[in-house]
Protein backbone atom coordinates (compact mmCIF):
# COMPACT_ATOMS: atom_id res chain seq x y z
CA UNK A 1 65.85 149.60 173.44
CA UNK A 2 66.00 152.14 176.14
CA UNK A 3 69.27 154.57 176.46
CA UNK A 4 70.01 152.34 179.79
CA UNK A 5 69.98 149.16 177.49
CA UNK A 6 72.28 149.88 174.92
CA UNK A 7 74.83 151.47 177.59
CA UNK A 8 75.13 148.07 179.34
CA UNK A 9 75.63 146.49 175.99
CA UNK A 10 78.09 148.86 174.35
CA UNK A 11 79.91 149.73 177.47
CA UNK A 12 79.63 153.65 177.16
CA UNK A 13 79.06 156.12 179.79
CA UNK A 14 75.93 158.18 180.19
CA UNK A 15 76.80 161.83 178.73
CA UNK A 16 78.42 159.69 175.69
CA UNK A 17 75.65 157.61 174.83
CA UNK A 18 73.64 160.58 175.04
CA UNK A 19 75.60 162.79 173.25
CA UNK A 20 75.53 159.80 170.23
CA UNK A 21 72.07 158.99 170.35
CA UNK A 22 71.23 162.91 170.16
CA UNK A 23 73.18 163.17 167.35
CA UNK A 24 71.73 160.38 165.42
CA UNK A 25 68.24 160.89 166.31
CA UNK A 26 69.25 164.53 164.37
CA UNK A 27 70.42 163.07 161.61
CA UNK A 28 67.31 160.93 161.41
CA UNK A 29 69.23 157.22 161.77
CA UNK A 30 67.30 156.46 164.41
CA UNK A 31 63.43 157.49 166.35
CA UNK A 32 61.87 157.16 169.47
CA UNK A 33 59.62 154.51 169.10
CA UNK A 34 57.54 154.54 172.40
CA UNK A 35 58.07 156.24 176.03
CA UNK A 36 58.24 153.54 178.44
CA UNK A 37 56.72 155.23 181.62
CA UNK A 38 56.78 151.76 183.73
CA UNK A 39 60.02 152.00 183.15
CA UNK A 40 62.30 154.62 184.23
CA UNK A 41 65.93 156.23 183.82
CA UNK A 42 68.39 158.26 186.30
CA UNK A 43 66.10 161.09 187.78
CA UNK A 44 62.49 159.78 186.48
CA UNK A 45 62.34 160.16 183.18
CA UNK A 46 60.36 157.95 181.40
CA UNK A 47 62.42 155.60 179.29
CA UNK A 48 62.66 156.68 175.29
CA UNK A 49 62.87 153.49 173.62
CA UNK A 50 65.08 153.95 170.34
CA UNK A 51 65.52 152.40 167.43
CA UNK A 52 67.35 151.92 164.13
CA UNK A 53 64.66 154.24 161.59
CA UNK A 54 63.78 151.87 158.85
CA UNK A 55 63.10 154.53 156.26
CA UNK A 56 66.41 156.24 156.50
CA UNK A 57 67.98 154.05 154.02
CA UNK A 58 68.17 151.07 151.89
CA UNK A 59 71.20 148.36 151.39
CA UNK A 60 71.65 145.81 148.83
CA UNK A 61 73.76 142.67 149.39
CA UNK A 62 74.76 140.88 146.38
CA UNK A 63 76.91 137.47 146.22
CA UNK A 64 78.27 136.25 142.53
CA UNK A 65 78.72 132.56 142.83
CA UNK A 66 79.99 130.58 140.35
CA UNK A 67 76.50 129.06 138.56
CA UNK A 68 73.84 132.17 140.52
CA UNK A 69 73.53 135.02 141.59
CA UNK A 70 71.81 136.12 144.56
CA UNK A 71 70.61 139.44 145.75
CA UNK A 72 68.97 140.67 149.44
CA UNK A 73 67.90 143.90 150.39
CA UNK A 74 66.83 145.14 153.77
CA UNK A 75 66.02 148.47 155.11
CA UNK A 76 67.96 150.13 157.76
CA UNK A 77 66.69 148.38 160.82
CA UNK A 78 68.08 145.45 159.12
CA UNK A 79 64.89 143.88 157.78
CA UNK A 80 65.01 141.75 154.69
CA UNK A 81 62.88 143.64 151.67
CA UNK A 82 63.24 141.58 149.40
CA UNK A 83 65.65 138.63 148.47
CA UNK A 84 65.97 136.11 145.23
CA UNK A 85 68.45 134.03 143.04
CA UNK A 86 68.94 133.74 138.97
CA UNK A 87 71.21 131.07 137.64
CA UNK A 88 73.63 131.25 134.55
CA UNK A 89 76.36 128.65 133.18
CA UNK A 90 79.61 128.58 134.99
CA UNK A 91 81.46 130.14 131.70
CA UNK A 92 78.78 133.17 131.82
CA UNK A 93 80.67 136.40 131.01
CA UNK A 94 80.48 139.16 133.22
CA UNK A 95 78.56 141.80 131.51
CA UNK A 96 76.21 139.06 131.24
CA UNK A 97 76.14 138.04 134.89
CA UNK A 98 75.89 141.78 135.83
CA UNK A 99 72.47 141.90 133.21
CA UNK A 100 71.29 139.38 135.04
CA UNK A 101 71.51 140.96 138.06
CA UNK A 102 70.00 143.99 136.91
CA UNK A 103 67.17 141.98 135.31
CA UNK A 104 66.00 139.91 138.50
CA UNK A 105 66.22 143.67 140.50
CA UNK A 106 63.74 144.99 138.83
CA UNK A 107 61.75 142.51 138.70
CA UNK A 108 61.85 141.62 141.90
CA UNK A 109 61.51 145.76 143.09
CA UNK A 110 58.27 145.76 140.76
CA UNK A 111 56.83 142.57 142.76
CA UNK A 112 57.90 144.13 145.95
CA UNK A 113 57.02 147.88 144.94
CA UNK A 114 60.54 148.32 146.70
CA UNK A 115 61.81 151.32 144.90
CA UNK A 116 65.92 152.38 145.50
CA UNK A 117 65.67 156.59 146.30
CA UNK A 118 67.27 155.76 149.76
CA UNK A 119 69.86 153.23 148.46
CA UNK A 120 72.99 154.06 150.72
CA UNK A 121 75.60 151.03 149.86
CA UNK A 122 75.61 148.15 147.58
CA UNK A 123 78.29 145.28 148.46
CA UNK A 124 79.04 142.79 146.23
CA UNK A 125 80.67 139.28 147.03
CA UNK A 126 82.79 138.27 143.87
CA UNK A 127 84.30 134.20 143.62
CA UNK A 128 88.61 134.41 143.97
CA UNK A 129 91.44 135.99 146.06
CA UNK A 130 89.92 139.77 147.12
CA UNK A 131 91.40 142.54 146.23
CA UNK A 132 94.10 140.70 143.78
CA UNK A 133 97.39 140.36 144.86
CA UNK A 134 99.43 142.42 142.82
CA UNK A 135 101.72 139.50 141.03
CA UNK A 136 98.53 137.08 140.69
CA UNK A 137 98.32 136.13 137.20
CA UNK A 138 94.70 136.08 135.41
CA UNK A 139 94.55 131.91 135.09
CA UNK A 140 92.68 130.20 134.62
CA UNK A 141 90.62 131.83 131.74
CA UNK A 142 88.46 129.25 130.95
CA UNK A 143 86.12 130.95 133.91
CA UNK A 144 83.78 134.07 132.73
CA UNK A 145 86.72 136.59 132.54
CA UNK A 146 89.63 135.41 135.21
CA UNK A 147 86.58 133.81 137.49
CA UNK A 148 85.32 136.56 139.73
CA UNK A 149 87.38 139.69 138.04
CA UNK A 150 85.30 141.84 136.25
CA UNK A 151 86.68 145.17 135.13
CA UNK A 152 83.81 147.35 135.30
CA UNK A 153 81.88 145.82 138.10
CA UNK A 154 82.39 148.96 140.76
CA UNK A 155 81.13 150.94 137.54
CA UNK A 156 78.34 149.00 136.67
CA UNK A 157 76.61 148.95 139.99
CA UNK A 158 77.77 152.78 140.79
CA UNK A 159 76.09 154.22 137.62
CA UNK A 160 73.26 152.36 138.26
CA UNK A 161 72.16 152.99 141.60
CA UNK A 162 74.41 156.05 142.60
CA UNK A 163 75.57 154.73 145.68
CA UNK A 164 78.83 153.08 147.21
CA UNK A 165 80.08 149.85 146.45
CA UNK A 166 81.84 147.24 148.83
CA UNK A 167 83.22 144.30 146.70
CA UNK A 168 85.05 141.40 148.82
CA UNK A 169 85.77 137.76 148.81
CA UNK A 170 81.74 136.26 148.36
CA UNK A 171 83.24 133.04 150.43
CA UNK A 172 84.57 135.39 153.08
CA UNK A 173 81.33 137.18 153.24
CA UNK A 174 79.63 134.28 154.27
CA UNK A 175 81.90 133.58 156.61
CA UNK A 176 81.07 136.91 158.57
CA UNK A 177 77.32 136.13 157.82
CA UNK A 178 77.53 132.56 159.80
CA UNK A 179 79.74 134.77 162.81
CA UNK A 180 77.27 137.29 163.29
CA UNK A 181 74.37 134.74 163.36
CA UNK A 182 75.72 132.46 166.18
CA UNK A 183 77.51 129.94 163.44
CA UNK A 184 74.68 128.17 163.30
CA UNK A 185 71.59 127.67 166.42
CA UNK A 186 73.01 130.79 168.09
CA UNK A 187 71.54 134.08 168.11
CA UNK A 188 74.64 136.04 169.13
CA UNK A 189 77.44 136.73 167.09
CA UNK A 190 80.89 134.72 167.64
CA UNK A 191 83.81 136.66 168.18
CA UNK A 192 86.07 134.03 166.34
CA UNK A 193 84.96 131.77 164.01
CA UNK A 194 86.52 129.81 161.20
CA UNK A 195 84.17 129.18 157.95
CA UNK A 196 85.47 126.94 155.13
CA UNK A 197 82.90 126.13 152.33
CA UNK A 198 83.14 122.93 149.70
CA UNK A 199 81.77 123.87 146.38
CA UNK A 200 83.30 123.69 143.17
CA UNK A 201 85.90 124.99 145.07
CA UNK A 202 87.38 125.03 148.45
CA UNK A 203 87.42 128.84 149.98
CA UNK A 204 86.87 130.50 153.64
CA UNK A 205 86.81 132.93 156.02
CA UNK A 206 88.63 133.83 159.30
CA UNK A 207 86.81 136.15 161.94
CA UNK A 208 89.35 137.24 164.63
CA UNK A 209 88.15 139.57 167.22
CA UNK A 210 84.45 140.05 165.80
CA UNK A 211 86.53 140.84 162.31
CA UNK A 212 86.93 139.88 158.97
CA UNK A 213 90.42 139.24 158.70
CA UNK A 214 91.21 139.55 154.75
CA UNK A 215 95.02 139.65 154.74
CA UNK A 216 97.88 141.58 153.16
CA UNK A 217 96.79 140.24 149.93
CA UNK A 218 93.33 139.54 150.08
CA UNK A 219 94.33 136.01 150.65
CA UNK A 220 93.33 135.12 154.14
CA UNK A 221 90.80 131.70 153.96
CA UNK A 222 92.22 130.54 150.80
CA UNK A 223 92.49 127.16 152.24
CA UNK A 224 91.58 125.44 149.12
CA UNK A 225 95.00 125.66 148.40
CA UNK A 226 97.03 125.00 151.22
CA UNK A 227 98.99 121.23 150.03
CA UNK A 228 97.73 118.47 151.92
CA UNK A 229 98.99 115.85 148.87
CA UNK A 230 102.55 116.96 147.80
CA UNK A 231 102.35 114.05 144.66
CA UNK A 232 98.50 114.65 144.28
CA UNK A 233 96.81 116.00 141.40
CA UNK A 234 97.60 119.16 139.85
CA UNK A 235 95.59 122.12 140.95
CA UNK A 236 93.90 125.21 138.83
CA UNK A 237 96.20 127.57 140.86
CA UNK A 238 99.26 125.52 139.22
CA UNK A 239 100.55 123.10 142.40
CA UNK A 240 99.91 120.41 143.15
CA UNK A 241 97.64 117.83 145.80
CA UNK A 242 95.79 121.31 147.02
CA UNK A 243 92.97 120.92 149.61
CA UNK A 244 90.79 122.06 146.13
CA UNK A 245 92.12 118.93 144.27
CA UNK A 246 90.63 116.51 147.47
CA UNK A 247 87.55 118.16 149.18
CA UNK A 248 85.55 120.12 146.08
CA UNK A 249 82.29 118.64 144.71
CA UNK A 250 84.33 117.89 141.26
CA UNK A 251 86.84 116.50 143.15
CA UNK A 252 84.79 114.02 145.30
CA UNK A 253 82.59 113.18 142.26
CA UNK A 254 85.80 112.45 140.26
CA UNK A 255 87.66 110.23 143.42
CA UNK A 256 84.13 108.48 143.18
CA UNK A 257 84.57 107.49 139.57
CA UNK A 258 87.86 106.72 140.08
CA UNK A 259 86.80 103.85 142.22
CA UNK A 260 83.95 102.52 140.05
CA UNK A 261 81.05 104.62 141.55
CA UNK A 262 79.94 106.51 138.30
CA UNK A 263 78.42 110.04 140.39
CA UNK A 264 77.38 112.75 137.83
CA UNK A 265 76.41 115.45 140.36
CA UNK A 266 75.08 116.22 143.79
CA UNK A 267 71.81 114.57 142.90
CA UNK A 268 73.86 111.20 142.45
CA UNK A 269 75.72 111.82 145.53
CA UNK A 270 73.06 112.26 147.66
CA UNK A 271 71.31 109.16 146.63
CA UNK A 272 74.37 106.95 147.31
CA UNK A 273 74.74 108.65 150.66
CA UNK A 274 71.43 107.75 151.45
CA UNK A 275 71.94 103.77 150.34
CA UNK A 276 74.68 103.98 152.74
CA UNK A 277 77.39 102.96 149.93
CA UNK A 278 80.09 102.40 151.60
CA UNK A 279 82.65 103.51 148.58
CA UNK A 280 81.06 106.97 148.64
CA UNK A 281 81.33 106.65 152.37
CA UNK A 282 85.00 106.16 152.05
CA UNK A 283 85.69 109.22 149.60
CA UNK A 284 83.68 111.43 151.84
CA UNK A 285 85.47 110.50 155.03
CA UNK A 286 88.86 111.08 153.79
CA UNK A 287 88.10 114.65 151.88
CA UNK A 288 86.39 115.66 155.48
CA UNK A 289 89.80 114.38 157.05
CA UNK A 290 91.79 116.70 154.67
CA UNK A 291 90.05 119.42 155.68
CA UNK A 292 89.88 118.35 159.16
CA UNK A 293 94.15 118.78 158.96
CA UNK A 294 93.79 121.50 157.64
CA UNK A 295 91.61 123.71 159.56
CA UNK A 296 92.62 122.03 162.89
CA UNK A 297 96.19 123.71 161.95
CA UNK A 298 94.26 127.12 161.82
CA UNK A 299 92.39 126.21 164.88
CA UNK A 300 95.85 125.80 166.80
CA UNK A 301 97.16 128.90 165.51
CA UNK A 302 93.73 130.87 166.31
CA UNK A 303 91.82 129.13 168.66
CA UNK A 304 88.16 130.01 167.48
CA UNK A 305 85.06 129.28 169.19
CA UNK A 306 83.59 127.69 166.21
CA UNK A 307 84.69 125.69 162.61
CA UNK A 308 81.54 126.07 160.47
CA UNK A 309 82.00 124.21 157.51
CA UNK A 310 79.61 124.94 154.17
CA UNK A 311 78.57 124.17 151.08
CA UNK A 312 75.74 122.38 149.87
CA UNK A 313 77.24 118.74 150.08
CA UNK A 314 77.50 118.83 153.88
CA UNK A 315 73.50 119.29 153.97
CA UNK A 316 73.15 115.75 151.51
CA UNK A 317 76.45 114.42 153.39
CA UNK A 318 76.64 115.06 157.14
CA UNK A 319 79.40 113.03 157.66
CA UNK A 320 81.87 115.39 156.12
CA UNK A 321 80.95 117.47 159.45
CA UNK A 322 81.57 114.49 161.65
CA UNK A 323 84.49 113.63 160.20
CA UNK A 324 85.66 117.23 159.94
CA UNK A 325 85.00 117.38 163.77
CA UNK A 326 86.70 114.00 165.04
CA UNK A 327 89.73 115.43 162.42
CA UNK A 328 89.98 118.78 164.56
CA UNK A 329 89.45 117.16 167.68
CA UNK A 330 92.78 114.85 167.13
CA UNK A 331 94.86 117.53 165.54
CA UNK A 332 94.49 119.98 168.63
CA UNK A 333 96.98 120.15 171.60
CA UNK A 334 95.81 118.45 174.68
CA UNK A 335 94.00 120.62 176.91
CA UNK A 336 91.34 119.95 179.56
CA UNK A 337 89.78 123.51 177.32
CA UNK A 338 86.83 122.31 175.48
CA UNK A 339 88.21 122.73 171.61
CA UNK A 340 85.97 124.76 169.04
CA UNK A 341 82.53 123.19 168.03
CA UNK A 342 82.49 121.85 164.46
CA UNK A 343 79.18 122.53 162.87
CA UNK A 344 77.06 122.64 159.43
CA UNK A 345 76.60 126.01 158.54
CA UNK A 346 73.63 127.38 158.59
CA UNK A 347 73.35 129.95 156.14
CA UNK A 348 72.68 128.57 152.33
CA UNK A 349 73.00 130.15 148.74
CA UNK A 350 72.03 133.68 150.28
CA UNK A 351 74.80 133.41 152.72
CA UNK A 352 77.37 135.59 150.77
CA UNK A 353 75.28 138.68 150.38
CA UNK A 354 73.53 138.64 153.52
CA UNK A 355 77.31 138.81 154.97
CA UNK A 356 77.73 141.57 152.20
CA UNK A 357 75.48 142.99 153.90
CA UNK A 358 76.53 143.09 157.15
CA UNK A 359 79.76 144.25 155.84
CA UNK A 360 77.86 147.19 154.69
CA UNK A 361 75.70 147.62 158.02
CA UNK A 362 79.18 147.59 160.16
CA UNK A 363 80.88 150.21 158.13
CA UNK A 364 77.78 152.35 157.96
CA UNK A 365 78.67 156.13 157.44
CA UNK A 366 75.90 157.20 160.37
CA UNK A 367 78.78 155.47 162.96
CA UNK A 368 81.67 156.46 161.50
CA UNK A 369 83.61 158.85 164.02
CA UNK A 370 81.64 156.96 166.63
CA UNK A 371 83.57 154.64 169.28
CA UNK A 372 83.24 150.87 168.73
CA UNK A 373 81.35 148.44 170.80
CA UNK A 374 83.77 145.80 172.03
CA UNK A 375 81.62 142.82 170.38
CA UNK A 376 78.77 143.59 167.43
CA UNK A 377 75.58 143.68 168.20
CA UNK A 378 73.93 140.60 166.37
CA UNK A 379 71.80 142.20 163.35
CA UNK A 380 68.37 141.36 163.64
CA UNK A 381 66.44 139.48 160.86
CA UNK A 382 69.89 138.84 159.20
CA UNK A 383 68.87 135.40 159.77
CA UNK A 384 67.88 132.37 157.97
CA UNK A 385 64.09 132.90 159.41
CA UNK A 386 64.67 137.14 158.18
CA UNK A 387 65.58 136.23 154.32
CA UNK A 388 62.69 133.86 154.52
CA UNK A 389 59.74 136.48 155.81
CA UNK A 390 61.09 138.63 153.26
CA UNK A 391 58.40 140.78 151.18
CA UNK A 392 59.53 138.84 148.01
CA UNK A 393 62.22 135.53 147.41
């Protein structure tokens, strides 16, 4: 883009944005890429078209889930290098999970010929409450080492590679991944956006103001345990009838049994959604209708522009987003204001570290000192159609 471009985008005057882009062309963040001389600036100059200098640096994006890991790296003009997945078991330690990660990074740098000299920032998405609240005790530890606490992790990756680590909420993560793609069919970021994702959990994400809100705490999205059953079932976290104990995949396999429809897994469940059985239909609607209370309270309180809602079960059951929707749409205070759209996310498995990162990409150290834009600029390629035309998956 020319000088002239980014000004009417970022909102800065002329002697700024050329003091900035001076400065960063110095420090070899960004190049001229071509001299438009059909197009032309103030007094006749031919228009410098700039851009981000791929070859200045290198940033890995990494998102432990519960049963995978998945890693993405792109270059510094945000383009996808290479990207892939390894599963483990759920009860996988740690050191374990980390070895894995190692293992599938070299292999997939060999295939690639990708090579880590310019790494500048690693951020990892971990599963749980991010950074732990101070009185949160380690339960449950049936999960690999207090679910996703690992002492040593920071370490692990920083003696590796030799660069900084970002570690956040992986769920959260994703959440500012679907925001800064549009929250799903939009190429422009969303300002405010609430993500909740249905897994073997229930977790989210708020995005107020183009950012990640993560609380006093680290507890901001945990609505997987907000009550929406005071006498239901007992919940990992220790109460009782949380949104976790309704809308998870265990959950909504388990209500299904419960009513003589014997579902062992997602595979199950999306065959019986496709017979149209109208038990299964039944357990969906009212775990969508949970969460439908539930984030249509948010949606009161914050008015977003969009509810994404995620998790593989709303691709096999899209009536969890319908239902989710018509939920919202009831709960809200009568306005003649359209309300916030309800979609499927559109992000998958990689969605938690290709928000890692654009964590990493918005707290870059070549901007720091720099003013902000009012809005981001929507990352390029840190799309569904980017991870995809990677070198290597």
């Amino acid at each position: 883009m020319s000088r002239g471009e980014i000004g009417a985008i970022v909102g800065l005057s002329r002697s700024t944005l050329s003091e900035i882009t001076g400065h960063l062309l110095q420090r070899g963040a960004i190049v001229v890429v071509d001299t438009d001389a059909g197009r032309r600036e103030g007094s006749g100059r031919p228009a410098e078209r700039l851009a981000l200098d791929p070859g200045s640096g290198q940033f890995m994006g990494i998102d432990f889930g519960h049963r995978r890991v998945h890693v993405v790296v792109a270059d510094a003009s945000h383009e996808i290098l290479i990207s892939g997945s390894t599963p483990y078991h759920d009860d996988t330690p740690w050191a374990e999970r980390i070895s894995h990660a190692f293992a599938m990074i070299d292999r997939l740098s060999a295939e690639a010929k990708v090579h880590f000299g310019a790494l500048q920032g690693i951020g990892i998405g971990v599963p749980g409450p991010f950074p732990r609240p101070p009185a949160a005790s380690p339960r449950p530890t049936t999960g690999p080492a207090g679910r996703g606490w690992a002492d040593g992790l920071n370490a692990a990756f920083t003696d590796r590679f030799a660069a900084p680590v970002l570690i956040d909420n992986n769920t959260r993560l994703a959440g500012l991944a679907e925001a800064i793609s549009g929250g799903n069919g939009g190429g422009n970021g969303v300002d405010d956006l609430v993500y909740v994702r249905l897994s073997d959990g229930v977790g989210g994400g708020l995005v107020v103001g183009s950012r990640l809100v993560t609380g006093s705490a680290g507890l901001a999205g945990e609505f997987g345990h907000v009550t929406v059953e005071p006498d239901g079932t007992e919940c990992r976290c220790g109460k009782f009838g949380c949104l976790e104990t309704v809308a998870s995949v265990p959950a909504i396999l388990r209500r299904c049994q419960e009513l003589g429809v014997p579902l062992a897994d997602l595979t199950e469940l999306e065959s019986a959604v496709r017979r149209s059985h109208p038990v299964v239909d039944q357990v969906l609607r009212a775990a969508a209708a949970a969460v439908g209370r539930v984030v249509g309270v948010t949606a009161m309180s914050l008015n977003p522009a969009k509810i994404v809602i995620g998790g593989e079960i709303t691709r096999i059951a899209p009536v969890i987003v319908q239902q989710v929707a018509a939920t919202v749409a009831y709960e809200l205070f009568p306005s003649s204001a359209p309300g916030p759209a309800v979609l499927a996310a559109q992000l998958s498995h990689e969605a938690g570290a290709v928000g890692a990162l654009a964590a990493l990409f918005h707290s870059s150290p070549l901007l720091v000192g720099y003013p902000e834009a009012d809005a981001w600029p929507t990352p390029r390629h840190l799309t569904p159609e980017g991870v995809a035309h990677g070198r290597s998956h």
